[in-house]
PDB file of N, CA and C in Angstrom:
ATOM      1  N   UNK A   1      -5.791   7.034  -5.917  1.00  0.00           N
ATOM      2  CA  UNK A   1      -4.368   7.254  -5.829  1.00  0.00           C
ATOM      3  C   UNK A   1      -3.644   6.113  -6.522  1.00  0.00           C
ATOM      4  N   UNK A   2      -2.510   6.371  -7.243  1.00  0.00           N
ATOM      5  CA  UNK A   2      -1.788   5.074  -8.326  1.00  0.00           C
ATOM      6  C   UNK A   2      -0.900   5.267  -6.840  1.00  0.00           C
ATOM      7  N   UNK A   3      -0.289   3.781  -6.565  1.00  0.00           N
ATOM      8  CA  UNK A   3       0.510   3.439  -6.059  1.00  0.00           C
ATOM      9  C   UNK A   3       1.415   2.830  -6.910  1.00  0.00           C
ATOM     10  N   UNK A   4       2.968   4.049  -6.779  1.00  0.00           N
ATOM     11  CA  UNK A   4       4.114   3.319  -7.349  1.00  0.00           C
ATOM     12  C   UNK A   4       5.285   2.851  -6.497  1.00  0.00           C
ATOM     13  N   UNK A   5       4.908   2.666  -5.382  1.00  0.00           N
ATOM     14  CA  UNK A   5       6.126   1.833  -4.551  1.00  0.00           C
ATOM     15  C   UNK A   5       5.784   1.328  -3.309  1.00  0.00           C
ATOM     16  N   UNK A   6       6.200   0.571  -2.913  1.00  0.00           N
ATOM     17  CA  UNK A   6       6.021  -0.135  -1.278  1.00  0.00           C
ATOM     18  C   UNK A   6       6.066   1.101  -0.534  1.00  0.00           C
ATOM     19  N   UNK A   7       6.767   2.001  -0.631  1.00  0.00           N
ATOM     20  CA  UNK A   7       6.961   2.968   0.425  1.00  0.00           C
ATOM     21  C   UNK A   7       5.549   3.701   0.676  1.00  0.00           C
ATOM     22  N   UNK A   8       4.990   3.650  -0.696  1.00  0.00           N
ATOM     23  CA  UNK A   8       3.639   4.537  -0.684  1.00  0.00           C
ATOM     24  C   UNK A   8       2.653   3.600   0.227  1.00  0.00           C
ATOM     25  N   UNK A   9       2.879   2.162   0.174  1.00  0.00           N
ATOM     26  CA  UNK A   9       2.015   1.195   0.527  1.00  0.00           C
ATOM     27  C   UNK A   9       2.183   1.392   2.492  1.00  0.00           C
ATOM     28  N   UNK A  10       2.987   1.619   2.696  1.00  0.00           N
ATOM     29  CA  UNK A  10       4.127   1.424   4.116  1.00  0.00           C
ATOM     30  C   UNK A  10       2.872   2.963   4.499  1.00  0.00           C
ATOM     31  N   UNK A  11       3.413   4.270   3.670  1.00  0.00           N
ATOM     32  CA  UNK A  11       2.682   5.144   4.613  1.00  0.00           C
ATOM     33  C   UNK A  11       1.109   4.958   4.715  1.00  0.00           C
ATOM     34  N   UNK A  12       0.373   4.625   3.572  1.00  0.00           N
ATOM     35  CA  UNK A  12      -0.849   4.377   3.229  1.00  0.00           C
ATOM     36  C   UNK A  12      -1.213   3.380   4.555  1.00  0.00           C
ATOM     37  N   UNK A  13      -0.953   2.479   4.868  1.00  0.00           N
ATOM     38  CA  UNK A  13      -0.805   1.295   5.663  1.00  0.00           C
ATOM     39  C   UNK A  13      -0.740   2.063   7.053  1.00  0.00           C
ATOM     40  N   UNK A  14       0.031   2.626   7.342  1.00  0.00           N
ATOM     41  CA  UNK A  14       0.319   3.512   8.210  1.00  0.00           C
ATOM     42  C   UNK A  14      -0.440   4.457   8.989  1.00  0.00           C
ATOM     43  N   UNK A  15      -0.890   5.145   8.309  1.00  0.00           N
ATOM     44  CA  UNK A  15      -2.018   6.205   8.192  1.00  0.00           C
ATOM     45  C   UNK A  15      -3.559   5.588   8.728  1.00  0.00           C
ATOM     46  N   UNK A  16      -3.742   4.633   8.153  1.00  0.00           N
ATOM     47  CA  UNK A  16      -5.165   3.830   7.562  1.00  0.00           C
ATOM     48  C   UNK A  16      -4.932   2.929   9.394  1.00  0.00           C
ATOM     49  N   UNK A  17      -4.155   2.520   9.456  1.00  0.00           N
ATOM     50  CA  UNK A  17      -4.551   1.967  10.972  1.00  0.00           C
ATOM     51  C   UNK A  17      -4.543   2.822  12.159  1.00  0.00           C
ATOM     52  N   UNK A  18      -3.481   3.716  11.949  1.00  0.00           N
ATOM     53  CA  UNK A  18      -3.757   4.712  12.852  1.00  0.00           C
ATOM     54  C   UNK A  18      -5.357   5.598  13.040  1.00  0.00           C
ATOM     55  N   UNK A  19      -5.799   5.918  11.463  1.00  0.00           N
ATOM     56  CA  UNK A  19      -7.087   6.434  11.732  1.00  0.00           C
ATOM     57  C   UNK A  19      -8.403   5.774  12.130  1.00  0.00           C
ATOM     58  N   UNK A  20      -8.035   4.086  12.179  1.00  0.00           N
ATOM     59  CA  UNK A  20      -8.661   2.998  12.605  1.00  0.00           C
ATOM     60  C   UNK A  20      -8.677   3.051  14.428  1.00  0.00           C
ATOM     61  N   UNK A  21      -7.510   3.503  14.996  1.00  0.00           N
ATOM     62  CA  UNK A  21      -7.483   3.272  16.193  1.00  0.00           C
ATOM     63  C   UNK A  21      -6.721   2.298  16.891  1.00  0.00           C
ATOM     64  N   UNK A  22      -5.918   1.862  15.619  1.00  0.00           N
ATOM     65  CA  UNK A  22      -5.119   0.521  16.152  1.00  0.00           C
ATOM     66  C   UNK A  22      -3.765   0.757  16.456  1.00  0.00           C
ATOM     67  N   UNK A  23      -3.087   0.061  17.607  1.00  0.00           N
ATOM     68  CA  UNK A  23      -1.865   0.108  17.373  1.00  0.00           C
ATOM     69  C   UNK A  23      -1.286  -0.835  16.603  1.00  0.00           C
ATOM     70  N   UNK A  24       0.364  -0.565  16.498  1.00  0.00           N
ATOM     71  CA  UNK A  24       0.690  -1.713  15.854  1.00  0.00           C
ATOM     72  C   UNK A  24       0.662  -3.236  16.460  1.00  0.00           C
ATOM     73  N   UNK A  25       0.317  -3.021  17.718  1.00  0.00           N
ATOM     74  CA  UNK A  25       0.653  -4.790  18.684  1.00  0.00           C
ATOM     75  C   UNK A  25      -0.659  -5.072  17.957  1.00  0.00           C
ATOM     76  N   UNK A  26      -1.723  -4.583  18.118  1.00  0.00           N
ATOM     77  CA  UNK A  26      -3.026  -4.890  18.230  1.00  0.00           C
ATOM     78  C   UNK A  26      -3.257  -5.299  16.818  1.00  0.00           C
ATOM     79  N   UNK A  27      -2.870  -4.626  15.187  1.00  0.00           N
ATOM     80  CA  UNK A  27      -3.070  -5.009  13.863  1.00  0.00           C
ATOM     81  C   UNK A  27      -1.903  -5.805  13.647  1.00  0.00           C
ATOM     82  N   UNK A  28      -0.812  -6.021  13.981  1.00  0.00           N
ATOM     83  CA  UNK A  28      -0.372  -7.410  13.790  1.00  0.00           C
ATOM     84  C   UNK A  28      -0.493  -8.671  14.732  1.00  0.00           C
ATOM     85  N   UNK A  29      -1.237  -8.325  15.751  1.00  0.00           N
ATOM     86  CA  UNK A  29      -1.988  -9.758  16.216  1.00  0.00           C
ATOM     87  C   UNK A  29      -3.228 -10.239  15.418  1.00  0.00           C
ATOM     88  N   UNK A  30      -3.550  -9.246  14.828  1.00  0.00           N
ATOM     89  CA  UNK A  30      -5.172 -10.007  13.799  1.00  0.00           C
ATOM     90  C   UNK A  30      -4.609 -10.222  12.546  1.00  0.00           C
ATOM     91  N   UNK A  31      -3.105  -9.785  11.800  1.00  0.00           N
ATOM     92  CA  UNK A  31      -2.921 -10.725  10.782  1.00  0.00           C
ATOM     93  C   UNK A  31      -1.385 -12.060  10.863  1.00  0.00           C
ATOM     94  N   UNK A  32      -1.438 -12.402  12.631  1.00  0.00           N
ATOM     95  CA  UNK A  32      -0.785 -13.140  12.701  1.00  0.00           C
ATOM     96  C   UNK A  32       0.861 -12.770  13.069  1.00  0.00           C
ATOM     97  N   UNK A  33       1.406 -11.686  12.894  1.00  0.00           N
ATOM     98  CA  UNK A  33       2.493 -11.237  13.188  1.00  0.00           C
ATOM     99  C   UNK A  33       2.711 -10.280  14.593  1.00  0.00           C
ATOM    100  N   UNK A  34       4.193 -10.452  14.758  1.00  0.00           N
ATOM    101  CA  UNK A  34       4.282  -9.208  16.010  1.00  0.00           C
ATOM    102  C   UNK A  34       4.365  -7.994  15.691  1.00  0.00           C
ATOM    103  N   UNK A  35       4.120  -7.070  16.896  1.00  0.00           N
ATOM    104  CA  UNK A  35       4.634  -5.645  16.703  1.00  0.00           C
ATOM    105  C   UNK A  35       5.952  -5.682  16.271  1.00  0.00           C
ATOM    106  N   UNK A  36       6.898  -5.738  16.260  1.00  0.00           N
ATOM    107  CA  UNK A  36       7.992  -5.697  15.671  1.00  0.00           C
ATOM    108  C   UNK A  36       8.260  -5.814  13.913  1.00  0.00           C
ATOM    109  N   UNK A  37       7.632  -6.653  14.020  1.00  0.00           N
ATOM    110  CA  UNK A  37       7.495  -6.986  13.031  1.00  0.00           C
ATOM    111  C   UNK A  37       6.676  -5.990  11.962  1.00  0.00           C
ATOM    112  N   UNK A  38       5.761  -5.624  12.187  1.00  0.00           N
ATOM    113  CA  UNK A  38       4.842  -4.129  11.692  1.00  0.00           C
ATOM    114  C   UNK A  38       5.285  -3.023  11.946  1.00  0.00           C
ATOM    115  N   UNK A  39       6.346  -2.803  13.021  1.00  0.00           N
ATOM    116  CA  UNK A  39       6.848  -1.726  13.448  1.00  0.00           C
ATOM    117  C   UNK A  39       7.834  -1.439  12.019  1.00  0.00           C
ATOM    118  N   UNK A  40       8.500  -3.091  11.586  1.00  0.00           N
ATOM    119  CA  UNK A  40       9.684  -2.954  10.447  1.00  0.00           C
ATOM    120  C   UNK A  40       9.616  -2.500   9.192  1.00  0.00           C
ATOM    121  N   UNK A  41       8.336  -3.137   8.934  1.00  0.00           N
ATOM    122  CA  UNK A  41       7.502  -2.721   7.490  1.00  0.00           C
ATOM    123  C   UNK A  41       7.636  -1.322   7.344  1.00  0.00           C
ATOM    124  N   UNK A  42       6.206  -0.716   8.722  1.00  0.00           N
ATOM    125  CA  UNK A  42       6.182   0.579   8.294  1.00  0.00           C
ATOM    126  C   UNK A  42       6.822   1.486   7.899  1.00  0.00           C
ATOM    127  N   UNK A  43       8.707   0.948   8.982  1.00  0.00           N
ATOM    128  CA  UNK A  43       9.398   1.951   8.796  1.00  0.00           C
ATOM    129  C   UNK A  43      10.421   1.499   7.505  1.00  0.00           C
ATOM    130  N   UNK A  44      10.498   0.886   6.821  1.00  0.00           N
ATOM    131  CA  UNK A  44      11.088   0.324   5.382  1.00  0.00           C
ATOM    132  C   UNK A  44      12.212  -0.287   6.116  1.00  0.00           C
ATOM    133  N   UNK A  45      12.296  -1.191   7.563  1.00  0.00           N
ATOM    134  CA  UNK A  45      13.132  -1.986   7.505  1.00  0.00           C
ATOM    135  C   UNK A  45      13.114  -3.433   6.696  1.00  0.00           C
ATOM    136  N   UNK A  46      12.313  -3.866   6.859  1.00  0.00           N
ATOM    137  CA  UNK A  46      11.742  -4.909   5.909  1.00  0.00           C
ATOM    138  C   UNK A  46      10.182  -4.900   4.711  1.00  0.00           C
ATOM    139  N   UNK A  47      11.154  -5.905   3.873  1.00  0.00           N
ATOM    140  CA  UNK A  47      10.364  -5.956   2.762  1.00  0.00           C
ATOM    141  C   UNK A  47       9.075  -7.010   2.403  1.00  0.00           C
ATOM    142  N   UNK A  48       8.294  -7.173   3.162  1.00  0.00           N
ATOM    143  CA  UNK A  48       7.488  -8.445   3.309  1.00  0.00           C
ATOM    144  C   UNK A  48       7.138  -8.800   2.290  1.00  0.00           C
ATOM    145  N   UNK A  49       6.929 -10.357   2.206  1.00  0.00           N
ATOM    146  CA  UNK A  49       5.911 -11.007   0.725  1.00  0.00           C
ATOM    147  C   UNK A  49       4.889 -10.270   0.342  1.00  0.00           C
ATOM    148  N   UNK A  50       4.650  -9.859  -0.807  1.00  0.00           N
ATOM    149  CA  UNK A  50       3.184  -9.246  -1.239  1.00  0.00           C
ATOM    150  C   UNK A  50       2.004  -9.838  -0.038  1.00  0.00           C
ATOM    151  N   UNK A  51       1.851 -11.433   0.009  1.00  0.00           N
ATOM    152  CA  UNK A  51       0.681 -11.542   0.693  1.00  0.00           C
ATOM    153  C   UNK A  51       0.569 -11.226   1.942  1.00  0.00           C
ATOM    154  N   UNK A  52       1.546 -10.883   2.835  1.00  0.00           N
ATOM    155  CA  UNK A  52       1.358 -10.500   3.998  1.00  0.00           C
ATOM    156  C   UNK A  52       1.231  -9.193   3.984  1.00  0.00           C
ATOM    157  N   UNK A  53       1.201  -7.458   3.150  1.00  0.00           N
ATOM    158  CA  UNK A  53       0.989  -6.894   2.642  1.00  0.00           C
ATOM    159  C   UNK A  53      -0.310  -7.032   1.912  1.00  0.00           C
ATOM    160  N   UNK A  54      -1.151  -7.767   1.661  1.00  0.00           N
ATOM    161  CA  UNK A  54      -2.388  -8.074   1.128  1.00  0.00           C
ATOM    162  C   UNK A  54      -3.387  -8.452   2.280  1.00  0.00           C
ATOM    163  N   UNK A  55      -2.650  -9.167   2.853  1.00  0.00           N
ATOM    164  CA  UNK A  55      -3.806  -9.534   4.173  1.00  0.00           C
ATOM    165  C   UNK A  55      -3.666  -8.251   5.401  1.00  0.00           C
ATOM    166  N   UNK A  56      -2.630  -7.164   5.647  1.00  0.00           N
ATOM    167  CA  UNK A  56      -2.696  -6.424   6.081  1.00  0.00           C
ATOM    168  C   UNK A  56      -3.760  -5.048   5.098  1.00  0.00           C
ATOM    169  N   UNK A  57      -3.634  -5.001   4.237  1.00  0.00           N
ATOM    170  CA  UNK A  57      -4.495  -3.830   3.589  1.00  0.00           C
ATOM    171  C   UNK A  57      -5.948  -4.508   3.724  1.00  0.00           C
ATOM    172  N   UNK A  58      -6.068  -5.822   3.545  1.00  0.00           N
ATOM    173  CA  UNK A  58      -7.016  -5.905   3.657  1.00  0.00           C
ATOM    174  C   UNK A  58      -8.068  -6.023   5.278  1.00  0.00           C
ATOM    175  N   UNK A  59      -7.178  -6.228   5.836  1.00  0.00           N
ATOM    176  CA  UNK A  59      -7.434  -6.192   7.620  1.00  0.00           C
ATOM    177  C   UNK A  59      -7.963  -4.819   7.787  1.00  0.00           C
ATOM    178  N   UNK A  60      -7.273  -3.808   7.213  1.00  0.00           N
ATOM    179  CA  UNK A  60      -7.500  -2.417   7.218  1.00  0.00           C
ATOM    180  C   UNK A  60      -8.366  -1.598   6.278  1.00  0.00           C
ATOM    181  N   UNK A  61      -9.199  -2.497   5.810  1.00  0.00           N
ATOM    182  CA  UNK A  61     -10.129  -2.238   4.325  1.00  0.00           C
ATOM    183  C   UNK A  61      -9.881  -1.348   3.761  1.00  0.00           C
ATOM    184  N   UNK A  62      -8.465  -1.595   2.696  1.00  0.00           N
ATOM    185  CA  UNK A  62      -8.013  -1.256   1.334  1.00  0.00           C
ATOM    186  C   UNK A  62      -7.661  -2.142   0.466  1.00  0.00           C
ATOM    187  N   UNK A  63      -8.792  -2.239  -0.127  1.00  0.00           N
ATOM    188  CA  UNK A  63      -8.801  -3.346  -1.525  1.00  0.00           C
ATOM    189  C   UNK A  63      -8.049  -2.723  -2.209  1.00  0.00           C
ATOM    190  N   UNK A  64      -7.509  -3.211  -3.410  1.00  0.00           N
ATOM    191  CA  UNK A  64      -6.603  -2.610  -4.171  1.00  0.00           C
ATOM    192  C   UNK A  64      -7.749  -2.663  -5.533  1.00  0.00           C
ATOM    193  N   UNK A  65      -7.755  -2.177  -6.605  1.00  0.00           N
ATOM    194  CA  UNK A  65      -8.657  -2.008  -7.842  1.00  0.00           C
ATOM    195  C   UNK A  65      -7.645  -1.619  -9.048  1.00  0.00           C
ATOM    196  N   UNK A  66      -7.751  -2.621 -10.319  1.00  0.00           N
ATOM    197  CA  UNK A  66      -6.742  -2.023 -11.390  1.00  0.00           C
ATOM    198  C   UNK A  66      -7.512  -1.605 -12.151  1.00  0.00           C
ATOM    199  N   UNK A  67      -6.857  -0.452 -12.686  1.00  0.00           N
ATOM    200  CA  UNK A  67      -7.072   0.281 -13.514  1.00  0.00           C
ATOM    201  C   UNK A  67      -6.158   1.284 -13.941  1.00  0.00           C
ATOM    202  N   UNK A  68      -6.879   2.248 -15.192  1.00  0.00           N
ATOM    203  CA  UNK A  68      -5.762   3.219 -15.595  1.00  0.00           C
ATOM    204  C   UNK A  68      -5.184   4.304 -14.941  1.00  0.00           C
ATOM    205  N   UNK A  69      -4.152   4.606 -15.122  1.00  0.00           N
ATOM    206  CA  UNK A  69      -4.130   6.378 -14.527  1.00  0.00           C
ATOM    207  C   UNK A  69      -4.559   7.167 -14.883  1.00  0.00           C
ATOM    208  N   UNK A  70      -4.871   8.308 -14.763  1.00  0.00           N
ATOM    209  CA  UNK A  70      -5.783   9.532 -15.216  1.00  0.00           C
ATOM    210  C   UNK A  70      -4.704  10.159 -15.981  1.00  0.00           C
ATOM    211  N   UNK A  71      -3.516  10.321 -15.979  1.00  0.00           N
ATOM    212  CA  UNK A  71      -2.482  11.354 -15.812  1.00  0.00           C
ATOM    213  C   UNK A  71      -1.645  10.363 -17.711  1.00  0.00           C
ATOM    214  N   UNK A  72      -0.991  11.086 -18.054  1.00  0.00           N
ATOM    215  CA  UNK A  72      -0.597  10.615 -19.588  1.00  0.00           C
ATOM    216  C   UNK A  72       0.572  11.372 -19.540  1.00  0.00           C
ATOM    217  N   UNK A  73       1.675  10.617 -20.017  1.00  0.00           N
ATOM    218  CA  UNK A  73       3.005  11.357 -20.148  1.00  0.00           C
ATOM    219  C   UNK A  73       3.181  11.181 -21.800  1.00  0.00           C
ATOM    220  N   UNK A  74       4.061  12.516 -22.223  1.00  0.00           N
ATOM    221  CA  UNK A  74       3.993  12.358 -23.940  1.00  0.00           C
ATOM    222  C   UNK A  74       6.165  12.334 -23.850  1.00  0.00           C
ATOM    223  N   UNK A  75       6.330  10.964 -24.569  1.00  0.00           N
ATOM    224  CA  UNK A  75       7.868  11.337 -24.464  1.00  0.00           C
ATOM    225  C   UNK A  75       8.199  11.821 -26.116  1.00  0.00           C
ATOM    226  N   UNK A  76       9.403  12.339 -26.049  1.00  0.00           N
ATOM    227  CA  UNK A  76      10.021  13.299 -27.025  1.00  0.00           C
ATOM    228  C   UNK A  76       9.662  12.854 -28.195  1.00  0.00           C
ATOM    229  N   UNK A  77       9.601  13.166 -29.537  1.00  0.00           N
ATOM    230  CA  UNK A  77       9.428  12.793 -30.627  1.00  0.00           C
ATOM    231  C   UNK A  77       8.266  10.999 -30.578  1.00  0.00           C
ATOM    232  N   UNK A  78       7.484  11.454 -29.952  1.00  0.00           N
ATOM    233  CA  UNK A  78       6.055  10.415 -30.117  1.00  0.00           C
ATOM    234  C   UNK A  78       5.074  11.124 -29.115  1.00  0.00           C
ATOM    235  N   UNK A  79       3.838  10.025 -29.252  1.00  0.00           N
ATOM    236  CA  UNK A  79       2.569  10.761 -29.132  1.00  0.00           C
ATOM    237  C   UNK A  79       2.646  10.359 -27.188  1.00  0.00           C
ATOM    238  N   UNK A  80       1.486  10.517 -27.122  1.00  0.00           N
ATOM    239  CA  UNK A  80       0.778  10.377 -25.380  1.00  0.00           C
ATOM    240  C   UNK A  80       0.652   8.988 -25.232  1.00  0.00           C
ATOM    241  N   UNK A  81       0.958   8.632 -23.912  1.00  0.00           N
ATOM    242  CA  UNK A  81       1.432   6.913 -23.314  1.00  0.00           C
ATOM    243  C   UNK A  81       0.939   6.619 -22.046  1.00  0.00           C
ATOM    244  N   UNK A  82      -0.283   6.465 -22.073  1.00  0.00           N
ATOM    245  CA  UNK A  82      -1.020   6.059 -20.847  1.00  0.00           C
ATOM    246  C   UNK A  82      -0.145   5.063 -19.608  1.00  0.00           C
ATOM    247  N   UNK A  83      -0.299   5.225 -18.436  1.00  0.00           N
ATOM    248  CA  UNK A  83       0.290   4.583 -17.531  1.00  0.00           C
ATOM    249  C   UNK A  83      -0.759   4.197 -17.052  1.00  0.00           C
ATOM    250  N   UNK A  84      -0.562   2.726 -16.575  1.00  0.00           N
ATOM    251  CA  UNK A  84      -1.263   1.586 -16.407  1.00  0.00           C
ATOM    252  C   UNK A  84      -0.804   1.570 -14.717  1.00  0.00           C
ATOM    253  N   UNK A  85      -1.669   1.471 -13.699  1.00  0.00           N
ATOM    254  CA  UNK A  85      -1.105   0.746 -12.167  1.00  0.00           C
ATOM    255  C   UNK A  85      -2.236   0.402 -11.124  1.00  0.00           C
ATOM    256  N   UNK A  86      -2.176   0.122  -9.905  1.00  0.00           N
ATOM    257  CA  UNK A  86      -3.361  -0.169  -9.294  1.00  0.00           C
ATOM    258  C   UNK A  86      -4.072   1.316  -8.345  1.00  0.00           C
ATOM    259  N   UNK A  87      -5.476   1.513  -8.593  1.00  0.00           N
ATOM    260  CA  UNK A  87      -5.616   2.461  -7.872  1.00  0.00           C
ATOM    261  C   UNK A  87      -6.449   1.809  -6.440  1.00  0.00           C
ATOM    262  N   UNK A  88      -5.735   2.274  -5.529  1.00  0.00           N
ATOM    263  CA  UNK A  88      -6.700   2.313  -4.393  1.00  0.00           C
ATOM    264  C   UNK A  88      -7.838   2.845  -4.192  1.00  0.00           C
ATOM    265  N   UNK A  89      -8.765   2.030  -4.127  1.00  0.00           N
ATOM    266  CA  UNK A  89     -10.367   2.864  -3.795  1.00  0.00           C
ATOM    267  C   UNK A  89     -10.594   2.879  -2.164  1.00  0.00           C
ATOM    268  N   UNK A  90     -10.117   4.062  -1.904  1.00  0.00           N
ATOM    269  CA  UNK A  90     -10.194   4.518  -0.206  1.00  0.00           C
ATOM    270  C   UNK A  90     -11.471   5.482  -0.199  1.00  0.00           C
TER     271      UNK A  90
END
């Protein structure tokens, strides 16, 4: 999956602990933060530093992996233009 926005990261994040079994008190006590605080993220009240977002995906084993997109957009009068972003290997 290319992830193009925090929001995608927020549900992905979301999803991935829930199918873990965790609540939110319980996965932001193992990367140092409160429930509240994870409660804010998920729901796009706040915008956290990438690394606290990094140490949460990774708490929840989703490495991130770069590479290309599969998918090629051709704009008007020129050829095909590969899009470049990170894919998650879930």
């Amino acid at each position: 999956m290319i992830i193009t926005s925090i929001d995608q990261v927020r549900d992905l994040v979301r999803k991935e602990r829930k199918r873990r079994g965790l609540t939110q008190a319980q996965a932001a006590e193992l990367i140092g933060h409160t429930q509240k605080w994870l409660s804010n993220f998920e729901s796009g009240k706040v915008d956290p530093p990438a690394s606290m977002v990094f140490r949460l995906m990774n708490l929840l084993g989703m490495p991130l992996q770069q590479g290309e997109a599969q998918t090629a957009r051709k704009q008007p009068g020129k050829g095909v233009e590969s899009e470049i972003g990170l894919d998650l290997d879930l």
